[in-house]
C-alpha atoms as a PDB file:
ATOM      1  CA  UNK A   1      51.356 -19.900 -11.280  1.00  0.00           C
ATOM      2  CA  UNK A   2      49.907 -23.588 -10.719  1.00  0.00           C
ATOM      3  CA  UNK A   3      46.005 -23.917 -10.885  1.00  0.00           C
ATOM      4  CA  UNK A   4      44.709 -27.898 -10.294  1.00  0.00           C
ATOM      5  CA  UNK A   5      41.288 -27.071 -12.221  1.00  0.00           C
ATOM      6  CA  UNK A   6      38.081 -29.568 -10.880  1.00  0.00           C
ATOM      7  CA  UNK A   7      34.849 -29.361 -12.558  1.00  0.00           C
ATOM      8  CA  UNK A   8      32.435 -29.827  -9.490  1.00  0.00           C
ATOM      9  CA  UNK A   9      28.702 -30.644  -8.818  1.00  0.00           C
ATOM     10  CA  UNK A  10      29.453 -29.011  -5.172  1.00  0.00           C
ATOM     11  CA  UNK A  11      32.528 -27.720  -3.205  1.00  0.00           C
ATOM     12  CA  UNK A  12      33.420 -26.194   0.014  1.00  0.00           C
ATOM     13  CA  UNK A  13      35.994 -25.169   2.445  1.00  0.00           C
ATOM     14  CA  UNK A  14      35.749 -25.552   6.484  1.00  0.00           C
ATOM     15  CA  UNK A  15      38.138 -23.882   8.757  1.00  0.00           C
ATOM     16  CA  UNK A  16      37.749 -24.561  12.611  1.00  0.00           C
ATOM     17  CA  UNK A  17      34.200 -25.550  11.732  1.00  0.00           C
ATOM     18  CA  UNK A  18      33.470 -23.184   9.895  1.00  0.00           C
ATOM     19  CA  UNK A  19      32.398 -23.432   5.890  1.00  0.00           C
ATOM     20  CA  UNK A  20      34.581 -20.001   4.212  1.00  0.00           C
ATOM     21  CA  UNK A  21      33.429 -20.704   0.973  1.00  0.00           C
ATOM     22  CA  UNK A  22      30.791 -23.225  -0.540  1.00  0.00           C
ATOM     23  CA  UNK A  23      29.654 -23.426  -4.464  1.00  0.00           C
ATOM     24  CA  UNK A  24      27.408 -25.631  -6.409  1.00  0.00           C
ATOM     25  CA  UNK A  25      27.993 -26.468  -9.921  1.00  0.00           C
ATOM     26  CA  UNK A  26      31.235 -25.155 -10.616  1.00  0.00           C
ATOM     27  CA  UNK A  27      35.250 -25.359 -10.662  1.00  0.00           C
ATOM     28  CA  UNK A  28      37.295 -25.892  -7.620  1.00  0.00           C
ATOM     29  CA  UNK A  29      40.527 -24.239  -8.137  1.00  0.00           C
ATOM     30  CA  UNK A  30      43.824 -25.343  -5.802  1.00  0.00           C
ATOM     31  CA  UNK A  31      46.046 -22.439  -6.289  1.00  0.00           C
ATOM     32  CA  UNK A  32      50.064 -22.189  -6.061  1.00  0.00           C
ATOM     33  CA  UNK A  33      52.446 -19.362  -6.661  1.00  0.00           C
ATOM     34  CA  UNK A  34      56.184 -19.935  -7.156  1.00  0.00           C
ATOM     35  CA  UNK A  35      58.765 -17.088  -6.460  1.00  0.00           C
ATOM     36  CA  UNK A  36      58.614 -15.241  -9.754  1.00  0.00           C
ATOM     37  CA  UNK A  37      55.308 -15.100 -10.377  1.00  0.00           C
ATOM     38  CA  UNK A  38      53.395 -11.767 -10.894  1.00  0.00           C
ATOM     39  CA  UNK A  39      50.662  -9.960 -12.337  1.00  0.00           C
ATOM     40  CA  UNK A  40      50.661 -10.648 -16.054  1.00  0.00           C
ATOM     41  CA  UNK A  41      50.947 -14.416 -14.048  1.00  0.00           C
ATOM     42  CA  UNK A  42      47.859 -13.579 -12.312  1.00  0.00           C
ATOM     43  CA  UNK A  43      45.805 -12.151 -15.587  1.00  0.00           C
ATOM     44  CA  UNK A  44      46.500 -14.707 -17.541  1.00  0.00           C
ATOM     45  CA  UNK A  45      45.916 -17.772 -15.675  1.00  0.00           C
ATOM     46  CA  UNK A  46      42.582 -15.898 -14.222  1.00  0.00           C
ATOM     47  CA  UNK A  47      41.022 -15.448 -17.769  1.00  0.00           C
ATOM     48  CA  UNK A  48      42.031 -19.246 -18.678  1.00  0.00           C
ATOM     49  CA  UNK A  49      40.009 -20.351 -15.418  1.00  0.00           C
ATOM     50  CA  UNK A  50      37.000 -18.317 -16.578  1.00  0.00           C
ATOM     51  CA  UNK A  51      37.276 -19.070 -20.109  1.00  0.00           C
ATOM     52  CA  UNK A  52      37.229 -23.092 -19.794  1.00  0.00           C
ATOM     53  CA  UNK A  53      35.149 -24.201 -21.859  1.00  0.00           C
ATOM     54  CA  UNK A  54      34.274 -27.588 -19.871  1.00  0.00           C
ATOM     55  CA  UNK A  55      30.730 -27.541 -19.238  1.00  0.00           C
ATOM     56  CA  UNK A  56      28.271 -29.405 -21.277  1.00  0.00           C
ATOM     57  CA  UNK A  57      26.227 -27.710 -23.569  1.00  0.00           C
ATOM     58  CA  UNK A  58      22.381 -28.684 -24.872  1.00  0.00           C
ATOM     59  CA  UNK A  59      24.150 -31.405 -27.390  1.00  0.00           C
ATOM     60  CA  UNK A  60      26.206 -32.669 -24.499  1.00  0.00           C
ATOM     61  CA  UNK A  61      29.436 -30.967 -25.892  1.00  0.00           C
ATOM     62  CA  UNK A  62      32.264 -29.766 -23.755  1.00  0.00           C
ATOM     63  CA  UNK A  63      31.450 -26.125 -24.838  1.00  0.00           C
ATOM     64  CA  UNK A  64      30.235 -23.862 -22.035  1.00  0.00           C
ATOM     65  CA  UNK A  65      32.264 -21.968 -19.470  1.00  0.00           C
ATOM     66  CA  UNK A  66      31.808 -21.636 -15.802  1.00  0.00           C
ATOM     67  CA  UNK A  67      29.589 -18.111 -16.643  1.00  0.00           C
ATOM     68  CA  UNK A  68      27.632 -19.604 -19.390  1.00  0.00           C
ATOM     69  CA  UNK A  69      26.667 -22.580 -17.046  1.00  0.00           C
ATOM     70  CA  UNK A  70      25.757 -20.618 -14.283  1.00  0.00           C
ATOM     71  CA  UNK A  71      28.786 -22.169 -11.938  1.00  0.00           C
ATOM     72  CA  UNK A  72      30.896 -20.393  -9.390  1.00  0.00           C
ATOM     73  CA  UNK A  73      34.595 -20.702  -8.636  1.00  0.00           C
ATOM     74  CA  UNK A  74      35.999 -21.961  -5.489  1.00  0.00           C
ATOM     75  CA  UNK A  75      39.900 -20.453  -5.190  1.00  0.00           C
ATOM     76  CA  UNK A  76      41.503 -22.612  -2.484  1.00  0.00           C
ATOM     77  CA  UNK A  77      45.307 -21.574  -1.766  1.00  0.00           C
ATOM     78  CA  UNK A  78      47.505 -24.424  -2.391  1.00  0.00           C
ATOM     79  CA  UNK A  79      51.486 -24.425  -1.975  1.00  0.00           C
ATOM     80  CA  UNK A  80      52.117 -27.864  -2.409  1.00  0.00           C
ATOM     81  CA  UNK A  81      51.404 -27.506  -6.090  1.00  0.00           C
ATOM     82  CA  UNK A  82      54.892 -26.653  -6.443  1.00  0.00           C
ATOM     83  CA  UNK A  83      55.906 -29.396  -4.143  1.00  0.00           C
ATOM     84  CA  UNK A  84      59.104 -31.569  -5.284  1.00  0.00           C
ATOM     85  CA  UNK A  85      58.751 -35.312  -4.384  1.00  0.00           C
ATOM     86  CA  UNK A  86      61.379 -36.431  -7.130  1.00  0.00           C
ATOM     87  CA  UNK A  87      63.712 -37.206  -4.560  1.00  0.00           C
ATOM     88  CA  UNK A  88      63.783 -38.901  -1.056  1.00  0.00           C
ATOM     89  CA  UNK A  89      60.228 -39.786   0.666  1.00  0.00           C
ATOM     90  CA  UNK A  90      59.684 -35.973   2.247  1.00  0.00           C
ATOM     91  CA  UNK A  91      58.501 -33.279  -0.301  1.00  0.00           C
ATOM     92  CA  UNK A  92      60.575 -29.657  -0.646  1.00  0.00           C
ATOM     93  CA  UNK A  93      58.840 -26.757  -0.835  1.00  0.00           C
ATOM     94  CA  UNK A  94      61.618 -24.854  -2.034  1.00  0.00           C
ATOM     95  CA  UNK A  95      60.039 -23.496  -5.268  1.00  0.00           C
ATOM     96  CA  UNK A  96      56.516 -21.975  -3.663  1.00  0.00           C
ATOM     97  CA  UNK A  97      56.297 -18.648  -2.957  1.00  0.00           C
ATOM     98  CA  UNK A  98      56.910 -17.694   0.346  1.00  0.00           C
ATOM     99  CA  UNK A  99      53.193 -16.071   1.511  1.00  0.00           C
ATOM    100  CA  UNK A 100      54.505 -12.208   1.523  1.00  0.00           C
ATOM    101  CA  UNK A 101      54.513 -12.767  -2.298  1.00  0.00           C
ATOM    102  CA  UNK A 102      51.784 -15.911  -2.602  1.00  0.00           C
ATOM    103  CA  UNK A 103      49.182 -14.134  -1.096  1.00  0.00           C
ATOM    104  CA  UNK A 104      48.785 -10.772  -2.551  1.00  0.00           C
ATOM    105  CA  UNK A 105      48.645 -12.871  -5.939  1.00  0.00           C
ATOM    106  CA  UNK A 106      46.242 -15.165  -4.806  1.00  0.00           C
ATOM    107  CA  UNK A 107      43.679 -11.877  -3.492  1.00  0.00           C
ATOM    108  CA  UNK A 108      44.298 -10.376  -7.297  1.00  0.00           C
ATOM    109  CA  UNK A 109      43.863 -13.516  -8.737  1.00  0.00           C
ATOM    110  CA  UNK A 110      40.158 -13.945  -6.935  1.00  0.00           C
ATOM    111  CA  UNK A 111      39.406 -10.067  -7.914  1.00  0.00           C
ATOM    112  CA  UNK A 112      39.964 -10.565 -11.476  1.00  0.00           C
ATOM    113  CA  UNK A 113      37.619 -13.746 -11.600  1.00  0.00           C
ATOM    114  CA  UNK A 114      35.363 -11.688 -10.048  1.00  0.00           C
ATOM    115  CA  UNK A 115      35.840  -8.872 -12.720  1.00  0.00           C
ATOM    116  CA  UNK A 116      35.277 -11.460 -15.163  1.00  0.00           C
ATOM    117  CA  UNK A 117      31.653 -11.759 -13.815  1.00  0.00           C
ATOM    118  CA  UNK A 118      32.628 -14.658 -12.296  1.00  0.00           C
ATOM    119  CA  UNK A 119      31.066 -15.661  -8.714  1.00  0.00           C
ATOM    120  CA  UNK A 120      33.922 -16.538  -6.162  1.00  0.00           C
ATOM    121  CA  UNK A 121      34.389 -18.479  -3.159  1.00  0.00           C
ATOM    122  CA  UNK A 122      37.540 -18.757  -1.339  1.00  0.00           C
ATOM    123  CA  UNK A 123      39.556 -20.841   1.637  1.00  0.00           C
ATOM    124  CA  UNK A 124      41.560 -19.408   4.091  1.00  0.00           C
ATOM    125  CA  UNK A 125      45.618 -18.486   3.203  1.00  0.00           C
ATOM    126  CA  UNK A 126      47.856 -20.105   6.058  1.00  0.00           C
ATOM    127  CA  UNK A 127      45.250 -22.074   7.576  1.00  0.00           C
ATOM    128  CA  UNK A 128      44.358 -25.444   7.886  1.00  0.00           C
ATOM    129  CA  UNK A 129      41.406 -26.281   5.593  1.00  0.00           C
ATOM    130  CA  UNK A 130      39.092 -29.022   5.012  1.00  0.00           C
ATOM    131  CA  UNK A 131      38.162 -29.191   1.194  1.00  0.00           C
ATOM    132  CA  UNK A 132      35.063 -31.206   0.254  1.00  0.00           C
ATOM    133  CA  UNK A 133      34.135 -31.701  -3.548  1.00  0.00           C
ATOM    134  CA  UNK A 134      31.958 -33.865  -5.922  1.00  0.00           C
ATOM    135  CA  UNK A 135      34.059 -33.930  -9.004  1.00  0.00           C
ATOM    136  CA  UNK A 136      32.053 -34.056 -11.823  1.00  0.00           C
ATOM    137  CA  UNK A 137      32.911 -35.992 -15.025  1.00  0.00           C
ATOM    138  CA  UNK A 138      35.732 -36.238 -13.596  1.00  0.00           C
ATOM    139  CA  UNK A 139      37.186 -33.368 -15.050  1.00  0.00           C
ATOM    140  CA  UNK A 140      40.715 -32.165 -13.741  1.00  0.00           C
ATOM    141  CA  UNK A 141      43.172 -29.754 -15.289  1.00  0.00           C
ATOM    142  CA  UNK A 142      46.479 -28.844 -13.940  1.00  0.00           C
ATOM    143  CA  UNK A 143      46.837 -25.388 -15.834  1.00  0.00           C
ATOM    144  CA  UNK A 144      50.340 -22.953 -15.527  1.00  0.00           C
ATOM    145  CA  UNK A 145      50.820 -19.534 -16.700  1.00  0.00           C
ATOM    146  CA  UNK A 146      53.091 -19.493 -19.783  1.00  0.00           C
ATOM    147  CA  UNK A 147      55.495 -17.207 -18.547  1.00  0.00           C
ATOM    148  CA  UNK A 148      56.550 -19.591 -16.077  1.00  0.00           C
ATOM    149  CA  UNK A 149      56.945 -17.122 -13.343  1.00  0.00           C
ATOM    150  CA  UNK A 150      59.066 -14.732 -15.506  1.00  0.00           C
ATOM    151  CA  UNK A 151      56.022 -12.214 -15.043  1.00  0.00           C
END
Protein backbone atom coordinates (compact mmCIF):
# COMPACT_ATOMS: atom_id res chain seq x y z
CA UNK A 1 0.00 0.00 0.00
CA UNK A 2 0.80 3.73 -1.20
CA UNK A 3 -0.17 6.57 1.33
CA UNK A 4 0.79 10.42 -0.13
CA UNK A 5 0.88 11.82 3.62
CA UNK A 6 -0.09 15.99 3.77
CA UNK A 7 0.15 17.76 6.95
CA UNK A 8 -2.93 20.17 6.65
CA UNK A 9 -4.31 23.37 8.36
CA UNK A 10 -7.83 22.23 6.68
CA UNK A 11 -9.06 19.52 4.20
CA UNK A 12 -12.13 18.30 2.61
CA UNK A 13 -13.78 16.19 0.07
CA UNK A 14 -17.01 17.24 -2.17
CA UNK A 15 -18.89 14.76 -4.17
CA UNK A 16 -21.87 16.09 -6.36
CA UNK A 17 -21.83 19.06 -4.01
CA UNK A 18 -21.66 17.56 -1.32
CA UNK A 19 -18.59 17.86 1.46
CA UNK A 20 -18.11 13.65 2.65
CA UNK A 21 -15.49 14.45 4.84
CA UNK A 22 -13.92 17.82 6.16
CA UNK A 23 -10.96 18.14 8.97
CA UNK A 24 -9.05 20.96 10.43
CA UNK A 25 -5.58 20.65 11.54
CA UNK A 26 -4.58 17.42 10.42
CA UNK A 27 -3.15 14.86 7.66
CA UNK A 28 -4.74 14.34 4.36
CA UNK A 29 -4.05 10.89 3.32
CA UNK A 30 -4.39 9.83 -0.72
CA UNK A 31 -4.63 6.15 -0.47
CA UNK A 32 -3.64 3.31 -3.15
CA UNK A 33 -3.70 -0.43 -2.99
CA UNK A 34 -1.82 -2.60 -5.50
CA UNK A 35 -2.89 -6.29 -6.17
CA UNK A 36 -1.09 -8.03 -3.33
CA UNK A 37 -1.71 -6.00 -0.72
CA UNK A 38 -3.47 -7.22 2.53
CA UNK A 39 -4.01 -6.91 6.05
CA UNK A 40 -0.63 -6.97 7.74
CA UNK A 41 -0.42 -4.12 4.55
CA UNK A 42 -3.24 -2.40 6.08
CA UNK A 43 -1.87 -2.55 9.97
CA UNK A 44 1.15 -1.45 9.29
CA UNK A 45 0.87 1.45 7.11
CA UNK A 46 -2.28 2.54 9.49
CA UNK A 47 -0.08 2.73 12.70
CA UNK A 48 2.77 4.67 10.61
CA UNK A 49 -0.05 7.32 9.62
CA UNK A 50 -1.01 7.69 13.29
CA UNK A 51 2.33 7.52 14.66
CA UNK A 52 3.94 10.52 12.49
CA UNK A 53 5.49 12.41 14.45
CA UNK A 54 5.15 15.76 12.24
CA UNK A 55 3.47 18.20 14.28
CA UNK A 56 5.22 20.90 16.10
CA UNK A 57 5.66 20.69 19.58
CA UNK A 58 5.94 23.79 22.37
CA UNK A 59 9.86 24.20 21.20
CA UNK A 60 8.74 24.17 17.60
CA UNK A 61 10.13 20.56 17.07
CA UNK A 62 8.72 18.11 14.61
CA UNK A 63 7.64 15.85 17.59
CA UNK A 64 3.89 15.44 18.00
CA UNK A 65 1.55 13.09 16.19
CA UNK A 66 -1.78 13.70 14.65
CA UNK A 67 -3.45 12.50 18.37
CA UNK A 68 -1.12 14.49 20.43
CA UNK A 69 -1.97 17.65 18.29
CA UNK A 70 -5.45 17.25 18.37
CA UNK A 71 -5.68 16.69 14.28
CA UNK A 72 -7.93 14.37 12.37
CA UNK A 73 -7.21 12.23 9.33
CA UNK A 74 -8.76 12.67 6.04
CA UNK A 75 -8.45 9.00 4.03
CA UNK A 76 -9.15 9.90 0.39
CA UNK A 77 -9.00 6.70 -2.02
CA UNK A 78 -6.44 7.20 -4.58
CA UNK A 79 -5.50 4.59 -7.47
CA UNK A 80 -3.33 6.60 -9.38
CA UNK A 81 -0.70 6.27 -6.71
CA UNK A 82 0.32 3.26 -8.41
CA UNK A 83 0.04 4.91 -11.73
CA UNK A 84 3.03 4.17 -14.34
CA UNK A 85 3.92 7.26 -16.48
CA UNK A 86 7.56 5.90 -17.29
CA UNK A 87 6.56 5.28 -20.65
CA UNK A 88 4.49 6.99 -23.47
CA UNK A 89 2.34 10.28 -22.49
CA UNK A 90 -0.92 8.11 -21.07
CA UNK A 91 -0.47 6.56 -17.53
CA UNK A 92 -1.21 2.49 -16.90
CA UNK A 93 -2.97 1.52 -14.18
CA UNK A 94 -1.98 -1.90 -14.42
CA UNK A 95 -0.46 -2.31 -10.90
CA UNK A 96 -3.63 -0.82 -8.67
CA UNK A 97 -5.84 -2.98 -7.23
CA UNK A 98 -8.81 -3.59 -8.97
CA UNK A 99 -11.72 -2.10 -6.31
CA UNK A 100 -13.12 -5.78 -5.25
CA UNK A 101 -9.71 -5.95 -3.44
CA UNK A 102 -8.87 -1.88 -3.03
CA UNK A 103 -11.78 -1.20 -1.23
CA UNK A 104 -12.28 -3.59 1.53
CA UNK A 105 -8.56 -2.48 2.42
CA UNK A 106 -9.19 0.96 2.25
CA UNK A 107 -12.64 0.49 4.90
CA UNK A 108 -10.01 -1.58 7.33
CA UNK A 109 -7.50 0.77 6.82
CA UNK A 110 -9.98 3.84 8.09
CA UNK A 111 -11.23 1.38 11.09
CA UNK A 112 -7.88 0.84 12.42
CA UNK A 113 -7.05 4.70 12.45
CA UNK A 114 -10.02 4.95 14.14
CA UNK A 115 -8.98 2.19 16.70
CA UNK A 116 -5.94 4.08 17.11
CA UNK A 117 -8.08 6.93 18.64
CA UNK A 118 -7.66 8.61 15.70
CA UNK A 119 -10.64 10.92 14.27
CA UNK A 120 -11.41 10.02 10.53
CA UNK A 121 -12.82 11.57 7.59
CA UNK A 122 -13.17 9.93 4.35
CA UNK A 123 -13.99 10.54 0.32
CA UNK A 124 -16.04 8.52 -1.64
CA UNK A 125 -14.43 4.99 -3.40
CA UNK A 126 -15.30 5.09 -7.27
CA UNK A 127 -16.47 8.50 -7.36
CA UNK A 128 -15.43 11.59 -8.63
CA UNK A 129 -14.11 13.84 -5.82
CA UNK A 130 -13.09 17.29 -5.34
CA UNK A 131 -10.17 17.47 -2.71
CA UNK A 132 -9.46 20.87 -1.14
CA UNK A 133 -6.40 21.28 1.31
CA UNK A 134 -4.13 23.96 2.98
CA UNK A 135 -0.89 22.14 3.23
CA UNK A 136 0.84 23.15 6.05
CA UNK A 137 4.66 23.50 6.26
CA UNK A 138 4.51 22.00 3.47
CA UNK A 139 4.83 18.72 4.74
CA UNK A 140 4.33 15.68 2.27
CA UNK A 141 5.27 12.05 2.70
CA UNK A 142 4.80 9.37 0.21
CA UNK A 143 4.86 6.34 2.75
CA UNK A 144 4.59 2.26 1.47
CA UNK A 145 4.12 -0.72 3.51
CA UNK A 146 7.37 -2.73 3.71
CA UNK A 147 6.05 -5.82 2.58
CA UNK A 148 5.48 -4.43 -0.68
CA UNK A 149 2.20 -6.08 -1.20
CA UNK A 150 3.55 -9.56 -0.23
CA UNK A 151 1.00 -9.28 2.82
Amino acid sequence: MKALVQRVAHASVTVEGTVTGRIGTGLLVLLGATHTDGDADVSWLAAKVAGLRVFADEAGKMNRDVREAGGGVLVVPQFTLYGDARHGKRPEFTAAARPEIAEPLYVRFCEELTALGVPVERGVFRAHMLVELLNEGPVTLMIESPQGGTA
